[in-house]
Protein backbone atom coordinates (compact mmCIF):
# COMPACT_ATOMS: atom_id res chain seq x y z
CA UNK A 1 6.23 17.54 -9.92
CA UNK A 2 4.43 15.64 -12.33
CA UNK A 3 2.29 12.41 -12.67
CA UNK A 4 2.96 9.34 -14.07
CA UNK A 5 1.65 7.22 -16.66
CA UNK A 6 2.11 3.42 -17.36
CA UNK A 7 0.93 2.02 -20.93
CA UNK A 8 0.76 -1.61 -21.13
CA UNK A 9 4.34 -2.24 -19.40
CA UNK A 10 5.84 -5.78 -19.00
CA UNK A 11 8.64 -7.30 -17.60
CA UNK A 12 10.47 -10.29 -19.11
CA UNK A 13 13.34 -12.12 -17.12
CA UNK A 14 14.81 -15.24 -18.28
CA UNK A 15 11.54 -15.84 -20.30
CA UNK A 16 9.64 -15.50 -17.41
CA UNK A 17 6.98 -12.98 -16.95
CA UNK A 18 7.41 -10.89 -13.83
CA UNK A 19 4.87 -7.67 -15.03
CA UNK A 20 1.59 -8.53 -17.20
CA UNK A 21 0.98 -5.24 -19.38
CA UNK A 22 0.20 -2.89 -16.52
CA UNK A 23 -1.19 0.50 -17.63
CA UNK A 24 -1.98 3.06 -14.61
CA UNK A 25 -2.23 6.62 -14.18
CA UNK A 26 -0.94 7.94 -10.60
CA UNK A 27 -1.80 11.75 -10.61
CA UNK A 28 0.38 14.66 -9.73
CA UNK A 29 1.24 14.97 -6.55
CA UNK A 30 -0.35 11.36 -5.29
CA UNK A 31 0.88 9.21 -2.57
CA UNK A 32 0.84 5.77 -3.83
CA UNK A 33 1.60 2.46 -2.25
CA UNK A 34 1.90 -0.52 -4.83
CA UNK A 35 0.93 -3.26 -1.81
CA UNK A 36 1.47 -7.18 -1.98
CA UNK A 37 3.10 -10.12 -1.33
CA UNK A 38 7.13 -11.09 -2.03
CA UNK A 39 7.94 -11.74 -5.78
CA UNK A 40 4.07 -10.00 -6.94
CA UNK A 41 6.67 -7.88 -8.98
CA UNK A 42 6.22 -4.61 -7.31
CA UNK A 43 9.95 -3.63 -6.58
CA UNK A 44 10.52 -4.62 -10.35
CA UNK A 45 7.61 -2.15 -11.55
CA UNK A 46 9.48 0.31 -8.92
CA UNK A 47 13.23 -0.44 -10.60
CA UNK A 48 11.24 0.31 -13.79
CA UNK A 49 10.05 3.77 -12.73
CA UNK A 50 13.61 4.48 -11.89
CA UNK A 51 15.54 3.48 -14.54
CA UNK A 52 17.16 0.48 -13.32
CA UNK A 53 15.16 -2.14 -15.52
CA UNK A 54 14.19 -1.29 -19.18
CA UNK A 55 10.15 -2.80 -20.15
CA UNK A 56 9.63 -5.66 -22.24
CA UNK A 57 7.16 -4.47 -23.85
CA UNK A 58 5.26 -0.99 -23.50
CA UNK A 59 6.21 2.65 -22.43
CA UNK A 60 5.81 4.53 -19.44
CA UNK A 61 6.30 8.61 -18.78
CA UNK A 62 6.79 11.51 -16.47
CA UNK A 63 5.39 14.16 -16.21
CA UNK A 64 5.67 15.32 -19.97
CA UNK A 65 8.64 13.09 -21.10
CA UNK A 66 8.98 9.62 -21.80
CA UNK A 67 10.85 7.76 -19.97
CA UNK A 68 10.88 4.22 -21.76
CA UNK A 69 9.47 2.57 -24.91
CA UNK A 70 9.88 -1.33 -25.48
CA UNK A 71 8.61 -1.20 -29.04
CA UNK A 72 11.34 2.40 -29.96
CA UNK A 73 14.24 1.14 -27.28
CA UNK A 74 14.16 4.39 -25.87
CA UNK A 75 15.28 3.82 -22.28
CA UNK A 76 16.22 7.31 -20.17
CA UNK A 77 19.08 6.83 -17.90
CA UNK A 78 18.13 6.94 -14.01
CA UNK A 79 20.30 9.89 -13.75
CA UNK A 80 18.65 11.89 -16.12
CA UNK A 81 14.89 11.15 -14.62
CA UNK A 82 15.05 13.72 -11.48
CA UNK A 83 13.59 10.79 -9.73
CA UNK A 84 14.53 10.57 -5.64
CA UNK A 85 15.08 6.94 -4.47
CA UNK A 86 15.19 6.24 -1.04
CA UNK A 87 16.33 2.30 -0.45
CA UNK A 88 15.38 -0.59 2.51
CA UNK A 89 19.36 -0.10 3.21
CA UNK A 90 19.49 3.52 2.96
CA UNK A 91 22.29 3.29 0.52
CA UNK A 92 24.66 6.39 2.67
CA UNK A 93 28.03 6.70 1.93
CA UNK A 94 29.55 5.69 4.90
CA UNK A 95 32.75 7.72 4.53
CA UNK A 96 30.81 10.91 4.00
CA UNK A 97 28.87 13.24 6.65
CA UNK A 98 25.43 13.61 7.08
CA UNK A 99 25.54 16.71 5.57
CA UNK A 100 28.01 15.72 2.53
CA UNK A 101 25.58 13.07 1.78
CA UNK A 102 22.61 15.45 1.33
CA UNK A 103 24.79 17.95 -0.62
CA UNK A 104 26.85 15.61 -3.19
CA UNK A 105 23.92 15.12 -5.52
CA UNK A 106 24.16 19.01 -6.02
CA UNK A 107 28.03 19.08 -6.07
CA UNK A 108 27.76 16.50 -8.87
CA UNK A 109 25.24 19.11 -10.60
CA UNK A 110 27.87 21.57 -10.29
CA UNK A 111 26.00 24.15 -8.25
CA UNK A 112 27.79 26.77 -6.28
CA UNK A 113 28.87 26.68 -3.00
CA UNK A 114 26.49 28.88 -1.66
CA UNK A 115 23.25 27.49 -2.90
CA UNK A 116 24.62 24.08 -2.61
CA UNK A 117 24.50 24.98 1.48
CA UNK A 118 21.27 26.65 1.27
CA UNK A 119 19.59 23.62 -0.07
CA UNK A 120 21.00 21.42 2.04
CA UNK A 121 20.18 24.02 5.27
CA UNK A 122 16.92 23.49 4.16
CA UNK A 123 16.98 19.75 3.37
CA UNK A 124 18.34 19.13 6.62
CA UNK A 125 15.71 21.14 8.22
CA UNK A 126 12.79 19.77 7.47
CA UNK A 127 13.46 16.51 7.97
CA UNK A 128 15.11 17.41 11.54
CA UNK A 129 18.75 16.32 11.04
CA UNK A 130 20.44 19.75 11.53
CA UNK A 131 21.73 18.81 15.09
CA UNK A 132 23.21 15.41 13.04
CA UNK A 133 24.68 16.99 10.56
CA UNK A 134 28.58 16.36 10.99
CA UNK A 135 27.43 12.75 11.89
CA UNK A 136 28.62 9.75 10.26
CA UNK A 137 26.04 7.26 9.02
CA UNK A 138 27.51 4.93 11.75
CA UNK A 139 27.11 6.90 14.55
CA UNK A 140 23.24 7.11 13.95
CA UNK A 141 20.22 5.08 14.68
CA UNK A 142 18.10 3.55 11.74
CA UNK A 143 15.14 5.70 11.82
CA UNK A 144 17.98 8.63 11.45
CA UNK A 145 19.92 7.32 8.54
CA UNK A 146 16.34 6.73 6.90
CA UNK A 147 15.86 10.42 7.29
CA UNK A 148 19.49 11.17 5.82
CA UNK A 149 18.14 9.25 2.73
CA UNK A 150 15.13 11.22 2.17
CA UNK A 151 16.86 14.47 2.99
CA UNK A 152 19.08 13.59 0.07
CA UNK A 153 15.45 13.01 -2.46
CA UNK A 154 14.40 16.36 -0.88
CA UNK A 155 17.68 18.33 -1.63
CA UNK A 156 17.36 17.85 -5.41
CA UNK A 157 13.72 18.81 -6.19
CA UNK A 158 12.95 15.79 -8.03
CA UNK A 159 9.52 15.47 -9.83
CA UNK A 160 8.54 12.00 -8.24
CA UNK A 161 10.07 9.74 -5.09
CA UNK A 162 10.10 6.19 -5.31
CA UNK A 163 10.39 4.06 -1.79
CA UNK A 164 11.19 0.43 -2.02
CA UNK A 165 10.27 -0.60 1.76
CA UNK A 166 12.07 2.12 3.61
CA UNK A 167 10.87 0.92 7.38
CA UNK A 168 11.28 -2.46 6.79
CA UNK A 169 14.42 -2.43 8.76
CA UNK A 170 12.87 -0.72 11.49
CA UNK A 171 11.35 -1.70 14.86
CA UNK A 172 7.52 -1.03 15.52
CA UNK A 173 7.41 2.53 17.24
CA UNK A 174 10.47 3.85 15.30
CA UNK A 175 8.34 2.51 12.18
CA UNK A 176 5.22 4.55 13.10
CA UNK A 177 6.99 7.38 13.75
CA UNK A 178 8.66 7.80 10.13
CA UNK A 179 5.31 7.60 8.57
CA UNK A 180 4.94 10.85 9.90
CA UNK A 181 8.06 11.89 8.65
CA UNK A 182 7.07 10.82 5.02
CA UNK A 183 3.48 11.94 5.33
CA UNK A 184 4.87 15.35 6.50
CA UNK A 185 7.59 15.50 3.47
CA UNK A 186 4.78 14.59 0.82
CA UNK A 187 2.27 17.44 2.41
CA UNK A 188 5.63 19.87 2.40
CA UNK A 189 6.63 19.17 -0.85
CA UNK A 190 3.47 17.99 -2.80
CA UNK A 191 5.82 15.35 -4.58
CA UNK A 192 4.31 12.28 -6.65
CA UNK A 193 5.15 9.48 -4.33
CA UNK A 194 5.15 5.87 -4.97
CA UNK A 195 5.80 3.58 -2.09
CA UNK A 196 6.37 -0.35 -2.20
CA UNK A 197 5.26 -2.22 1.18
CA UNK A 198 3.61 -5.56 1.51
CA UNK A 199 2.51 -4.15 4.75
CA UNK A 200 -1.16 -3.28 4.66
CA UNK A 201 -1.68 -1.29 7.83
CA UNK A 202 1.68 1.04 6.50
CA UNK A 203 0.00 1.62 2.98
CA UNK A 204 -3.22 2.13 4.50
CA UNK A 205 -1.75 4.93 6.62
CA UNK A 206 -0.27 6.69 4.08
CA UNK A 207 -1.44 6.03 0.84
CA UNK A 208 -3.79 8.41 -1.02
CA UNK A 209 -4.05 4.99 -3.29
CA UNK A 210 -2.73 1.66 -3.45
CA UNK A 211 -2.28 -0.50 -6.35
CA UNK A 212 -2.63 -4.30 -4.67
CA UNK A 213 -0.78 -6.34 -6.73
CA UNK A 214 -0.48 -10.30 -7.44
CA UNK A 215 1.65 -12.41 -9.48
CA UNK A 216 2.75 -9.55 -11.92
CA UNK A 217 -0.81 -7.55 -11.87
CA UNK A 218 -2.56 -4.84 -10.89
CA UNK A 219 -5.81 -6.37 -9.44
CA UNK A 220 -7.16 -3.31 -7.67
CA UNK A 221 -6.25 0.33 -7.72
CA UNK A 222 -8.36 2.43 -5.42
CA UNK A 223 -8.54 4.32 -1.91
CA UNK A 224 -7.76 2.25 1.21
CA UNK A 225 -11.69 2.65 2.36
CA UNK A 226 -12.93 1.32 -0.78
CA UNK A 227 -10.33 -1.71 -0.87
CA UNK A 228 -11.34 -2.80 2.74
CA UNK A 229 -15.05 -2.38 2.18
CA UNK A 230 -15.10 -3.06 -1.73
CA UNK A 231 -13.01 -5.38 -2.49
CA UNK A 232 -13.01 -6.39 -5.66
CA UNK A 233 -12.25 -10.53 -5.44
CA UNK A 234 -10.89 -13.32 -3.23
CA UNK A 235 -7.56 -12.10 -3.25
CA UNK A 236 -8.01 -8.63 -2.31
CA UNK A 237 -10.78 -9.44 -0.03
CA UNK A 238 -8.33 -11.84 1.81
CA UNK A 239 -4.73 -9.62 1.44
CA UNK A 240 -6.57 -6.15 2.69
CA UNK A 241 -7.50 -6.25 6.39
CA UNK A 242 -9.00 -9.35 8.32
CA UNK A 243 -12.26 -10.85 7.37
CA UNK A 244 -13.12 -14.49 5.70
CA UNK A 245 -14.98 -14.61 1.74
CA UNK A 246 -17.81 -17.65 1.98
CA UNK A 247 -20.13 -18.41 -0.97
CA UNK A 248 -23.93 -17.04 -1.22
CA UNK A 249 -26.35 -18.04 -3.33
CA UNK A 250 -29.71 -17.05 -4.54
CA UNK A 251 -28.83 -13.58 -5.09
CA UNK A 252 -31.98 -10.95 -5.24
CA UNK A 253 -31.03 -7.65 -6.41
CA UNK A 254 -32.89 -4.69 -4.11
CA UNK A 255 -32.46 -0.89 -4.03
CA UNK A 256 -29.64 1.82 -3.63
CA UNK A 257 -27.95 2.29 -0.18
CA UNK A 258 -27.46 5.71 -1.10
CA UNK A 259 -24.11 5.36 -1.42
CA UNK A 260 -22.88 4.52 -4.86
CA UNK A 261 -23.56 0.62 -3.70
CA UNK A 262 -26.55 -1.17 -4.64
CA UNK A 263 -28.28 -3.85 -1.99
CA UNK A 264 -30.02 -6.89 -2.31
CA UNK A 265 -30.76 -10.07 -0.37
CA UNK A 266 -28.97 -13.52 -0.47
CA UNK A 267 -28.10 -16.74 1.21
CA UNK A 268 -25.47 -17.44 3.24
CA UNK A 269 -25.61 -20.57 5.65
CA UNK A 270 -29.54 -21.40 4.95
CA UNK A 271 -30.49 -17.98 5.80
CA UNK A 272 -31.56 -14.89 4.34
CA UNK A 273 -29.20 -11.93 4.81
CA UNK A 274 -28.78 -8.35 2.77
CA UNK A 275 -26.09 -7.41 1.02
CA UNK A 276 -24.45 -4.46 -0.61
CA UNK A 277 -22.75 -5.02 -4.15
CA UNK A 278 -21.88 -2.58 -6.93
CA UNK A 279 -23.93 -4.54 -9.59
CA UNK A 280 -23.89 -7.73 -11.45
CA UNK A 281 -25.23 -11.23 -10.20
CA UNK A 282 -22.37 -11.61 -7.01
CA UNK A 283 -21.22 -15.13 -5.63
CA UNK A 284 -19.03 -14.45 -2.70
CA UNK A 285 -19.18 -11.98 0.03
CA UNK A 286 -16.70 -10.73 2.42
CA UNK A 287 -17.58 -10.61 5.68
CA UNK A 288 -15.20 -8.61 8.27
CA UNK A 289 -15.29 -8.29 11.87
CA UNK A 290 -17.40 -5.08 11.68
CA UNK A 291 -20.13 -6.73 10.08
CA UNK A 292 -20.81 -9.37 12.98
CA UNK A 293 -22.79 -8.47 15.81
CA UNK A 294 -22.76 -10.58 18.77
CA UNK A 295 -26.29 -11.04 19.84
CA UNK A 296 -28.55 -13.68 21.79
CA UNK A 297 -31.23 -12.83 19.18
CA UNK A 298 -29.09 -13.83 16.58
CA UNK A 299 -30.12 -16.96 14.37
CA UNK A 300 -26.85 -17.51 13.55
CA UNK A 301 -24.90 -20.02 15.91
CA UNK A 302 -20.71 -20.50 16.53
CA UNK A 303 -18.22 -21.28 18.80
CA UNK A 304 -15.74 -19.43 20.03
CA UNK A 305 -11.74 -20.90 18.91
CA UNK A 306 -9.59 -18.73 19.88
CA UNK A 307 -9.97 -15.74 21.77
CA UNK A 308 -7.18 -13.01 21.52
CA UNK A 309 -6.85 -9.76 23.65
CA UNK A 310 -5.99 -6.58 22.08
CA UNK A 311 -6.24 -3.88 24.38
CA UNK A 312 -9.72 -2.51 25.54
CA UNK A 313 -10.97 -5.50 22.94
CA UNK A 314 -11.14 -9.22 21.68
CA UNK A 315 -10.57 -10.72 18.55
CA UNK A 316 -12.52 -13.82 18.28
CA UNK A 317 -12.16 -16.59 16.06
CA UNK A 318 -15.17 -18.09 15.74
CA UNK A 319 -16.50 -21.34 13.66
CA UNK A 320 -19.71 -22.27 12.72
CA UNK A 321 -21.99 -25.61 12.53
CA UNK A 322 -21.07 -25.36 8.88
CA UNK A 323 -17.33 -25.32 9.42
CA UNK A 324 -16.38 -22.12 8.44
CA UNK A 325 -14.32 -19.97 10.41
CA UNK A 326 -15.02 -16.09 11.17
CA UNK A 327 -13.49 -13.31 12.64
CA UNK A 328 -15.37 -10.85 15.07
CA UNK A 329 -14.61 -8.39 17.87
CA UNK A 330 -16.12 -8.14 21.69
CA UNK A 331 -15.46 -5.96 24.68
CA UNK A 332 -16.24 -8.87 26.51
CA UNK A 333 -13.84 -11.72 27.19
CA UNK A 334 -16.00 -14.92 26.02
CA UNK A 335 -13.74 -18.36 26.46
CA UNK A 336 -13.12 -20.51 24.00
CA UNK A 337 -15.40 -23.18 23.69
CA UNK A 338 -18.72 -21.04 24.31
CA UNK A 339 -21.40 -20.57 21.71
CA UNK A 340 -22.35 -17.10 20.62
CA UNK A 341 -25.46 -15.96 18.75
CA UNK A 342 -24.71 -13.83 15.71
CA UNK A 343 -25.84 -11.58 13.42
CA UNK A 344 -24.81 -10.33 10.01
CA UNK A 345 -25.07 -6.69 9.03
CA UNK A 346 -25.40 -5.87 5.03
CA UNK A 347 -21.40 -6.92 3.89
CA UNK A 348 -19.33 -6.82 0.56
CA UNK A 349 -20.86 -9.43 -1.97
CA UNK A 350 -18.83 -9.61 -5.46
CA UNK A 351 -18.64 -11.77 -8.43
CA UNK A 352 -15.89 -14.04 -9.05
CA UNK A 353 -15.48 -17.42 -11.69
């Protein structure tokens, strides 16, 4: 295993600038999801991991090696890497067994024929396909084939595994169900593991860390807690769980929450509220559905939009005299058109031009 280590990397197509010199560190043995929307560039920083794309400018490394170096040419083949890939499309041979697809990465490595079957025994085992084994790809559901392709990354030890939206393909249950499976094969094999999704609940899941991304950069690495509750501008704020940013002004800085956060008091809508922050003089605050509390003491006023049921809850969409729209819960059903008192409980305020 071993981690990996980005140094100012950039990507270049056509003259067009899909990575801005993005230098990370993701530790040995990390889960990692690199989250955000299509074309934010992070299936190219993935194809750059592998092999498949060569940096524009910059190096990156593994474990001890390197791997690439814009400014020296030095560009490692994907082949030589011991990097697993597991594709949205599975990428199986169709012509080949289940269990001929897990072993031909070792035939190709020449091994013999006995500990090319004990590996792929064991690859087979633990991810549950030894009852598929003389399978073809065709004869097996998705969620199946997707755990043919990371029996094949498991069968050849390889020091990281990249995953370029393997459940995308996949219904709802069948999807929760495989994060299991990959959660399971990181904690059995302590692998680095860096996982592309645009789906937040999947990277939140699963993801020791996740790098959100936008329009080429890395605009927040950090743990899924502190992304949802300390966010660290609009973008992230608005791409990582539900919640609305609004302007405050008249920011008073107060004391420690005894937390790591800082507090102080600002204005939002005419009226006093606290705040947490981690410093600085912050303009915007997010506000999420946790941090409204449904209340007829509450001096805040709205009306209710849109009222959606969730199971054992509602999600209200709420707007106030102001005109800005908010998002709360209730275990009540309240219809649309009512007006609710609210109040605000210390949320997220950051700086942002």
């Amino acid at each position: 295993m071993a981690d990996i280590k980005l140094n100012a990397v950039a990507k270049h197509f056509a003259g067009t600038a899909a990575l801005h010199a993005i230098s990370a560190t993701i530790q040995d043995g990390e889960f990692v999801a690199l989250l955000g929307p299509s074309g934010c560039g992070k299936s190219t920083l993935l194809r750059l991991l592998a092999g498949f794309e060569a940096p524009t400018a910059g190096a990156l490394s593994i474990g001890a090696q390197e791997m690439a170096n814009a400014a020296t040419g030095r560009a490692v083949p994907p082949e030589a890497r011991n990097i697993g890939f597991v594709f949205q499309s599975y990428a199986l041979w169709p012509h080949m067994t289940v269990r001929r697809n897990v072993s031909f990465a070792l035939e190709v490595r020449g091994l013999s024929k006995s500990e090319q079957s004990r590996q792929t025994e064991a690859a087979l085992q633990a991810t549950g396909l030894v009852a598929f084994a003389d399978r073809m790809p065709a004869d097996l559901s998705g969620g199946q084939r997707q755990r043919v392709a990371l029996a094949r990354c498991l069968v050849s030890d390889p020091q990281a595994v990249l995953l370029d939206e393997p459940l995308a393909n996949l219904d709802v249950a069948l999807r929760a169900s495989m994060q299991q499976v990959f959660l399971d094969f990181h904690h059995r094999t302590g692998a680095t593991m860096v996982y592309v999704t645009h789906d937040q609940a999947e990277a939140m899941a699963m993801a020791n860390r996740i790098a959100v991304m936008h329009e080429g950069r890395i605009v927040q690495f950090d743990t899924p807690e502190a992304l949802y509750s300390r966010p660290c501008n609009r973008f992230v704020a608005g791409f990582v769980g539900e919640g609305t940013v609004l302007p405050i002004s008249d920011f008073t800085p107060g004391g420690s929450l005894g937390n790591g956060n800082g507090s102080g008091t600002a204005r939002l809508f005419g009226r006093q509220i606290t705040v947490q922050t981690d410093g600085g003089r912050p303009n915007q605050l997010c506000l999420r559905p946790e941090d409204i509390t449904i209340t007829e003491t509450g001096d805040l006023r709205a009306t209710v939009i849109r009222s959606t049921y969730l199971g054992g809850r509602y999600r209200l969409a709420l707007q106030t005299p102001e005109g800005a729209e908010l998002m709360a819960e209730s275990r009540a059903r309240h219809r649309e058109g009512s007006q609710l008192g609210l109040s605000i409980a210390t949320p997220w305020a950051f700086y942002e031009d």
